[in-house]
N, C-alpha and C. Protein backbone atom coordinates (compact mmCIF):
# COMPACT_ATOMS: atom_id res chain seq x y z
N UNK A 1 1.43 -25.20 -3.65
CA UNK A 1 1.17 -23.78 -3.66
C UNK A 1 0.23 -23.45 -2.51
N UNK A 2 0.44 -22.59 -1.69
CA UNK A 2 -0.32 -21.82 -0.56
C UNK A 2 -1.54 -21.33 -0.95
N UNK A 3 -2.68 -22.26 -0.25
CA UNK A 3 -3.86 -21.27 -0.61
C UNK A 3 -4.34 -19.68 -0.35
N UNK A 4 -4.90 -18.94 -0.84
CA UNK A 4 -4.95 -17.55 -0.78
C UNK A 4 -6.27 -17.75 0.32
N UNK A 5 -6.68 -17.04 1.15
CA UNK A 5 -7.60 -17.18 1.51
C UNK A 5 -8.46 -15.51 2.08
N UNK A 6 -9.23 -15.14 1.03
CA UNK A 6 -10.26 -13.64 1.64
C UNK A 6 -10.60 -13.32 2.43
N UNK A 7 -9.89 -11.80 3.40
CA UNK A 7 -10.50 -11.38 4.14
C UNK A 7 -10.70 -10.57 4.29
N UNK A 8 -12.22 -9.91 4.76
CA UNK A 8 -12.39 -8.71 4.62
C UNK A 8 -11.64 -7.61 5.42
N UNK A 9 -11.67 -6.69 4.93
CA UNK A 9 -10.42 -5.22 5.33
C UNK A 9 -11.41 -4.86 6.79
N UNK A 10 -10.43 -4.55 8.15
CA UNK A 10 -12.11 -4.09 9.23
C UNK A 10 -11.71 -3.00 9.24
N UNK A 11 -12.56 -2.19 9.54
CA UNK A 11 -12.75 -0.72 9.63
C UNK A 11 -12.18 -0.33 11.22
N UNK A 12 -10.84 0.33 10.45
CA UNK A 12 -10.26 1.05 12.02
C UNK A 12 -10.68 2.09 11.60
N UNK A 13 -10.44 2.66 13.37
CA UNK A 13 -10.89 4.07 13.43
C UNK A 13 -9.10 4.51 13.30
N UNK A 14 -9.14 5.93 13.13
CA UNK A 14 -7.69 6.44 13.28
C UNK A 14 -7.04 6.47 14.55
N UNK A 15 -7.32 6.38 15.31
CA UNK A 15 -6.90 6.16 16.91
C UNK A 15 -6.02 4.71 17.09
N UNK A 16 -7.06 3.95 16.07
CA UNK A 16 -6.74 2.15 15.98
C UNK A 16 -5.07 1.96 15.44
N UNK A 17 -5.51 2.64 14.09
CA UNK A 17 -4.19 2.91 13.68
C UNK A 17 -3.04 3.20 14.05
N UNK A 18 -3.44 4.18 14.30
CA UNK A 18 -2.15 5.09 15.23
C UNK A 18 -1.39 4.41 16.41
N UNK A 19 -2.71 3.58 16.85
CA UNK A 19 -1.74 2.94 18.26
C UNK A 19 -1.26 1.57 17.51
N UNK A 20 -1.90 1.10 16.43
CA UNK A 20 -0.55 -0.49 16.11
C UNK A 20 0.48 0.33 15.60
N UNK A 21 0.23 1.48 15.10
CA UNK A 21 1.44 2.17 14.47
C UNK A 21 2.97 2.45 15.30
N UNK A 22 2.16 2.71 16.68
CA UNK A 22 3.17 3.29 17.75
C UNK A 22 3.62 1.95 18.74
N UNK A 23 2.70 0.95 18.55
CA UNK A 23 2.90 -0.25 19.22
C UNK A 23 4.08 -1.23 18.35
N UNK A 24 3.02 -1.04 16.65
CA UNK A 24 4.48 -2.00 16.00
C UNK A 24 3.73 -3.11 15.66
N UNK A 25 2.12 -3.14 15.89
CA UNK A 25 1.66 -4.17 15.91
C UNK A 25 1.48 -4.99 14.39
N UNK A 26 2.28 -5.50 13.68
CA UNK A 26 2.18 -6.11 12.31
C UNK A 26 0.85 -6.87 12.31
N UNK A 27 -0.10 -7.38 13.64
CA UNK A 27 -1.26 -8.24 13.19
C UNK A 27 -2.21 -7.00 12.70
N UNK A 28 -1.97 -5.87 13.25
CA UNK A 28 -2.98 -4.59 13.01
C UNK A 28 -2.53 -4.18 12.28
N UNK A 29 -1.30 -4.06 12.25
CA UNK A 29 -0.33 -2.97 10.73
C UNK A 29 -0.94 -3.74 9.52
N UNK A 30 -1.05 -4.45 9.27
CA UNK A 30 -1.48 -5.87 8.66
C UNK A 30 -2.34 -5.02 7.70
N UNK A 31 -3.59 -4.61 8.47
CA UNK A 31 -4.73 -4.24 7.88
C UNK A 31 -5.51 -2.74 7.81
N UNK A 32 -3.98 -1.77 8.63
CA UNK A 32 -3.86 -0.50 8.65
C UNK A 32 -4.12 0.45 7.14
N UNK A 33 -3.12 0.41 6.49
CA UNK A 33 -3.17 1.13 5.68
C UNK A 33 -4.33 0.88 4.27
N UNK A 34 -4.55 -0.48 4.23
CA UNK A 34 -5.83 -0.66 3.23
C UNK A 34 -7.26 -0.17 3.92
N UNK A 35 -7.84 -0.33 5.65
CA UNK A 35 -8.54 0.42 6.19
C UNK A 35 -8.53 1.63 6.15
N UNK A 36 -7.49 2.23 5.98
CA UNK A 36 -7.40 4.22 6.17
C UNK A 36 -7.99 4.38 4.58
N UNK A 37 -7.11 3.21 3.45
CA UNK A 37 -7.46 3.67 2.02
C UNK A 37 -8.81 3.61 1.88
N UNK A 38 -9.63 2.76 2.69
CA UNK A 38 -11.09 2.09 2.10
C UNK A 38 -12.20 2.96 3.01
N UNK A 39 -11.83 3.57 4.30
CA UNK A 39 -12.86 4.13 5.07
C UNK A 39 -12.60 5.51 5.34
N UNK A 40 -11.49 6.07 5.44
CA UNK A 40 -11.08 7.84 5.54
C UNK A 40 -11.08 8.00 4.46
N UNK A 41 -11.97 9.47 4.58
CA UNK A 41 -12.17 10.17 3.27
C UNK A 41 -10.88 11.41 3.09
N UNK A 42 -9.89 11.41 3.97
CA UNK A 42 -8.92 12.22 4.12
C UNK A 42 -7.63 11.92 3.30
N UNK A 43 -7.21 11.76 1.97
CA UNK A 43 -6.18 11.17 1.54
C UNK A 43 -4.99 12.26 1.55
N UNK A 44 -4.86 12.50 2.44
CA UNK A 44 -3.67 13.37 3.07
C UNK A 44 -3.16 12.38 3.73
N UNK A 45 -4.26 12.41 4.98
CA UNK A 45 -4.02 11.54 6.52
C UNK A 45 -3.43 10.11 5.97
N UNK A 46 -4.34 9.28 4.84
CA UNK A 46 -4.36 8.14 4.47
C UNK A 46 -2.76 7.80 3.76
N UNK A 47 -2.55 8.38 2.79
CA UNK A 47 -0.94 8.56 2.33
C UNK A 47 0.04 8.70 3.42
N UNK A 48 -0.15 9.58 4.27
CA UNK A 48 0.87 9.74 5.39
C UNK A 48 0.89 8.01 6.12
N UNK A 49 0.25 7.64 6.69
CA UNK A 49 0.15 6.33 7.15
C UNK A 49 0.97 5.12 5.94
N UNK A 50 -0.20 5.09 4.90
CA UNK A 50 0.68 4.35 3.76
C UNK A 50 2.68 4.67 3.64
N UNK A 51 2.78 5.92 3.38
CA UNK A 51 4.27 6.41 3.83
C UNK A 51 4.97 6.03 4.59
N UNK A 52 4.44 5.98 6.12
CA UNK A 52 4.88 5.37 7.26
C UNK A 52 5.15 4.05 7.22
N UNK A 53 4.07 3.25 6.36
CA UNK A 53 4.58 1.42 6.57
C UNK A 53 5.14 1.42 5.13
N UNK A 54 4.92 1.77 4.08
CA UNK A 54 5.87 1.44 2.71
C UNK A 54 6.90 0.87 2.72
N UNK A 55 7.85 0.89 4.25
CA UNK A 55 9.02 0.31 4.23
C UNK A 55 8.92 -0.38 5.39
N UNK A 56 8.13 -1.13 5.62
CA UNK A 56 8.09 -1.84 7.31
C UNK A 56 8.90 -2.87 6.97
N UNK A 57 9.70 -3.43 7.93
CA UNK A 57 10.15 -4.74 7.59
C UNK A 57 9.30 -6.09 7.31
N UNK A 58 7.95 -6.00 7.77
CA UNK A 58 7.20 -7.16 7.35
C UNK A 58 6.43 -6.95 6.23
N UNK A 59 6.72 -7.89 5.21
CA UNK A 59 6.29 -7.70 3.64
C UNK A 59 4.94 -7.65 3.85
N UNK A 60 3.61 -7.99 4.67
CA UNK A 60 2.64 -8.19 4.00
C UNK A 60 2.15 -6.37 4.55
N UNK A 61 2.36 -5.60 5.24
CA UNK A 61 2.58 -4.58 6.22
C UNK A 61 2.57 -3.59 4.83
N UNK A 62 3.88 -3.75 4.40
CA UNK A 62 4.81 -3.00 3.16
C UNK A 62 3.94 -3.13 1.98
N UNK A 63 3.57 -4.40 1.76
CA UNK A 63 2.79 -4.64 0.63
C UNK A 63 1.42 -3.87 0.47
N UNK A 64 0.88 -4.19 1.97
CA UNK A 64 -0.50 -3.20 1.74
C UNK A 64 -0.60 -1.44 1.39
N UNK A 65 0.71 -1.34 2.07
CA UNK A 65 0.70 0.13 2.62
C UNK A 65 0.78 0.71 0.60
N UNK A 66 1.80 0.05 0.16
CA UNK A 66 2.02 0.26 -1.46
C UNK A 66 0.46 0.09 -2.13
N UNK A 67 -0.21 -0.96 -1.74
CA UNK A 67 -1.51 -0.88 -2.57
C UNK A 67 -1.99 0.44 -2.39
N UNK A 68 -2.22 0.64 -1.08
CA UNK A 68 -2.75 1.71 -0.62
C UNK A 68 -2.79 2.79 -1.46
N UNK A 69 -1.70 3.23 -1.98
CA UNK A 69 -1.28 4.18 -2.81
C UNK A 69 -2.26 4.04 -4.12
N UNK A 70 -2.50 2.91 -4.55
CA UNK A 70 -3.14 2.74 -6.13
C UNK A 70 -4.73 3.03 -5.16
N UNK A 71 -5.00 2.71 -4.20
CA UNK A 71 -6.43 2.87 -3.70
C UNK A 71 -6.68 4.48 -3.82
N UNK A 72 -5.96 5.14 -3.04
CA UNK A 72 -5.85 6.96 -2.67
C UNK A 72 -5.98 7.26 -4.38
N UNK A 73 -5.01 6.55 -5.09
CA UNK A 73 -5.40 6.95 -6.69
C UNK A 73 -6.32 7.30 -7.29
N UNK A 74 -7.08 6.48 -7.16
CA UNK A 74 -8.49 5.75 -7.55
C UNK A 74 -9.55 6.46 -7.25
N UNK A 75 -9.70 6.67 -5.55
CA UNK A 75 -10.88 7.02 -5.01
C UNK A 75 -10.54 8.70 -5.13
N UNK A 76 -9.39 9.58 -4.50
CA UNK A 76 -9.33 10.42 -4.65
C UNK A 76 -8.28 11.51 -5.66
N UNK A 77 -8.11 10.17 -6.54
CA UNK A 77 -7.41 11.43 -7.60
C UNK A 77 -6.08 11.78 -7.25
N UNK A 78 -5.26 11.71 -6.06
CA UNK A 78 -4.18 12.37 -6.34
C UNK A 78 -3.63 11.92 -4.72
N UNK A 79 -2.92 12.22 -5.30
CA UNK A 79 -1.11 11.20 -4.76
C UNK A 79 0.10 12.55 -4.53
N UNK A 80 0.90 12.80 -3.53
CA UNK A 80 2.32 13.07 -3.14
C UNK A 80 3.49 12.83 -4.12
N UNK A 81 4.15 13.58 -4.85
CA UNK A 81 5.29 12.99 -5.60
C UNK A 81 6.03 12.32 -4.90
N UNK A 82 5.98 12.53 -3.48
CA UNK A 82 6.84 11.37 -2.17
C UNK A 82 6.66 10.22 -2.76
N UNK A 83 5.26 10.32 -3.01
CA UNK A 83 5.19 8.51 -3.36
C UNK A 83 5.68 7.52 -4.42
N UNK A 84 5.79 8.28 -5.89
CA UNK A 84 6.46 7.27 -6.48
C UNK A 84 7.84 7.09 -6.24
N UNK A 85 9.09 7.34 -5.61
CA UNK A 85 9.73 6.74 -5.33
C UNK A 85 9.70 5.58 -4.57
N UNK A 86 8.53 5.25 -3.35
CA UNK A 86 8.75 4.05 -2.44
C UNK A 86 7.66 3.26 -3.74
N UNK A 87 6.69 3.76 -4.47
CA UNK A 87 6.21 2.26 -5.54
C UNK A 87 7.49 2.15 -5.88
N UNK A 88 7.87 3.03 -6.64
CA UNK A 88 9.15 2.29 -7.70
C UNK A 88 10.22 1.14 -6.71
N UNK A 89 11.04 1.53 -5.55
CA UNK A 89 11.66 0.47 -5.02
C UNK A 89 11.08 -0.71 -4.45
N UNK A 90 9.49 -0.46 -4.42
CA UNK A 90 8.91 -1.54 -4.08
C UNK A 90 8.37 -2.46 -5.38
N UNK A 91 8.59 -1.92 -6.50
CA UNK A 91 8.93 -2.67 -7.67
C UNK A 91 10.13 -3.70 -7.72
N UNK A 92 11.07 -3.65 -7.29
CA UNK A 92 12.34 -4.42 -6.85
C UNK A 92 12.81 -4.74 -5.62
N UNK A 93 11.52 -4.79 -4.58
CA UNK A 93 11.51 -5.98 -3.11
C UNK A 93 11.92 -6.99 -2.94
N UNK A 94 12.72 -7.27 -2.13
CA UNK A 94 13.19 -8.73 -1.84
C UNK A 94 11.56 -9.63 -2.26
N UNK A 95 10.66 -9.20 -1.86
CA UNK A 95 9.84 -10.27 -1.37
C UNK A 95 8.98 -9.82 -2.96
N UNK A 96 8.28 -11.28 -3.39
CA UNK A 96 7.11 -11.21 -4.95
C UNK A 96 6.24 -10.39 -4.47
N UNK A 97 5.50 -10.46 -3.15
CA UNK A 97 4.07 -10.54 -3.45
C UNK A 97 4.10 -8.66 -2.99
N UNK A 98 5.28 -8.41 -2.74
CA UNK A 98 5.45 -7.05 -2.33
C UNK A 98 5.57 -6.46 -4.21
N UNK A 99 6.67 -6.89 -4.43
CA UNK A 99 6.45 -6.50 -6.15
C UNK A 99 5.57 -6.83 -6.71
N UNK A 100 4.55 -7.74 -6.78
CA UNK A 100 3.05 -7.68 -7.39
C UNK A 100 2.18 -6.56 -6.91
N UNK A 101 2.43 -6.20 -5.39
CA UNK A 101 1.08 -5.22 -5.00
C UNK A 101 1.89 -3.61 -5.62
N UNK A 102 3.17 -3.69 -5.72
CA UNK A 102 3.78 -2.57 -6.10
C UNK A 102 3.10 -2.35 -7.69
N UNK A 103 3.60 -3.64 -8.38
CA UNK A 103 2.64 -3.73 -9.94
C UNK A 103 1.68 -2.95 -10.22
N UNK A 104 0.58 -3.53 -9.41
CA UNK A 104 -0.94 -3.02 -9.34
C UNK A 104 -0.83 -1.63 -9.25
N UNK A 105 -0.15 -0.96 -7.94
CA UNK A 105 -0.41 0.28 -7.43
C UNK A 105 0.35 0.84 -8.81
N UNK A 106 1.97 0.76 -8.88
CA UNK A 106 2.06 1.48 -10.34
C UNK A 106 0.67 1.37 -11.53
N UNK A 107 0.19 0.41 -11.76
CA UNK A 107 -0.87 0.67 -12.93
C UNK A 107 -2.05 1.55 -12.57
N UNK A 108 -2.36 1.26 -11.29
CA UNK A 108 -3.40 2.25 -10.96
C UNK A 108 -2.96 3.68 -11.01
N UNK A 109 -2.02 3.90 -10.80
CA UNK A 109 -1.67 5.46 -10.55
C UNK A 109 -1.36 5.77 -11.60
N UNK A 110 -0.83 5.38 -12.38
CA UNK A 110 -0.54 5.36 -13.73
C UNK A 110 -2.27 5.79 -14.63
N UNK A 111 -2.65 4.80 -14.03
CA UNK A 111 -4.34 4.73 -15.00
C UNK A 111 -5.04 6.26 -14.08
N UNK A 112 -4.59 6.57 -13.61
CA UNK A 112 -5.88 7.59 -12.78
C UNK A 112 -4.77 8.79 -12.91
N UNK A 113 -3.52 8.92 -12.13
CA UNK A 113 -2.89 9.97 -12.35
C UNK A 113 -1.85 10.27 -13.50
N UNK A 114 -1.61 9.43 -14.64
CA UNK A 114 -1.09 9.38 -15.65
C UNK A 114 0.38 9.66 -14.85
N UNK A 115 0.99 9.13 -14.20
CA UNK A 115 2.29 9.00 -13.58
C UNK A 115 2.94 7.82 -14.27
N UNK A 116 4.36 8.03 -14.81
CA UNK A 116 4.63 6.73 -15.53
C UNK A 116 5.75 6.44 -15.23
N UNK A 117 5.52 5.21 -14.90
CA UNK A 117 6.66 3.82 -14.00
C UNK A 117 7.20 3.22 -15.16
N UNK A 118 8.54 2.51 -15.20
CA UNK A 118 9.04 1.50 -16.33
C UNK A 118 8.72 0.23 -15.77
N UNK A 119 6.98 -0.49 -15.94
CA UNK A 119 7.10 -1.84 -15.84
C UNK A 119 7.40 -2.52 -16.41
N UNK A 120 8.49 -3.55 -15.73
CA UNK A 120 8.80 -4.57 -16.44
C UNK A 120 8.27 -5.64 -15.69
N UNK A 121 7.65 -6.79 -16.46
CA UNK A 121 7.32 -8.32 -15.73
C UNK A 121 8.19 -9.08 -15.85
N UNK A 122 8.54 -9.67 -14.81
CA UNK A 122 9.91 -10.68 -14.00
C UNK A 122 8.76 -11.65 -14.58
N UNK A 123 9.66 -12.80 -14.94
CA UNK A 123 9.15 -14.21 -15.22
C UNK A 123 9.31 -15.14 -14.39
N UNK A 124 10.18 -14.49 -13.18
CA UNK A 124 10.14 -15.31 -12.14
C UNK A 124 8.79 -15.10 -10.85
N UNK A 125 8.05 -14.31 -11.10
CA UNK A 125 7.24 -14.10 -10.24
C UNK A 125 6.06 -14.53 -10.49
């Protein structure tokens, strides 16, 4: 089994963003959308970004951008009806660890905006 290993989220500025956004850069996309969730107080701006990678082709990209969503939950209360459609298909991702962060974000939004997802837990994951 692959060790997990912690790292802290760095604080982009929105400029930062914007240019791995327009570049494509997955080492920055990487850590885009959990930075916008954890340091902009704008959860307009922050959702729009999350929106933008929800479907990137690189799972860990996709995965964050979905947490993201349970973060914007959390800190500011309220969420886009845009958005539960990309949790929900990101409930059924090719990739686990994309359907685990989808998990989370459904429960969070669920727990803060009373929005309700049909989770089911795969026993394969």
């Amino acid at each position: 089994m692959k060790r997990l290993k912690y790292e802290p989220i760095p604080q982009m500025t929105r400029a930062e963003i914007n240019s791995a956004i327009l570049r494509d850069d997955s080492e920055r996309l990487v850590y885009a959308a959990l930075s916008a969730a954890f340091y902009d107080d704008d959860p307009e701006w922050v959702q729009n970004v999350c929106v933008r990678l929800a479907e990137h082709p690189n799972a860990n990209v996709r995965g964050n951008a979905i947490e993201g969503f349970g973060h914007v939950a959390r800190i500011h209360r309220s969420l886009h009806a845009c958005v539960k459609p990309l949790i929900e298909r990101a409930l059924y991702d090719e990739d686990s660890w994309v359907r685990g962060k989808a998990r989370i974000a459904a429960e969070d939004v669920t727990h803060f905006l009373k929005w309700d997802f049909a989770l089911e837990h795969d026993a394969s994951d």
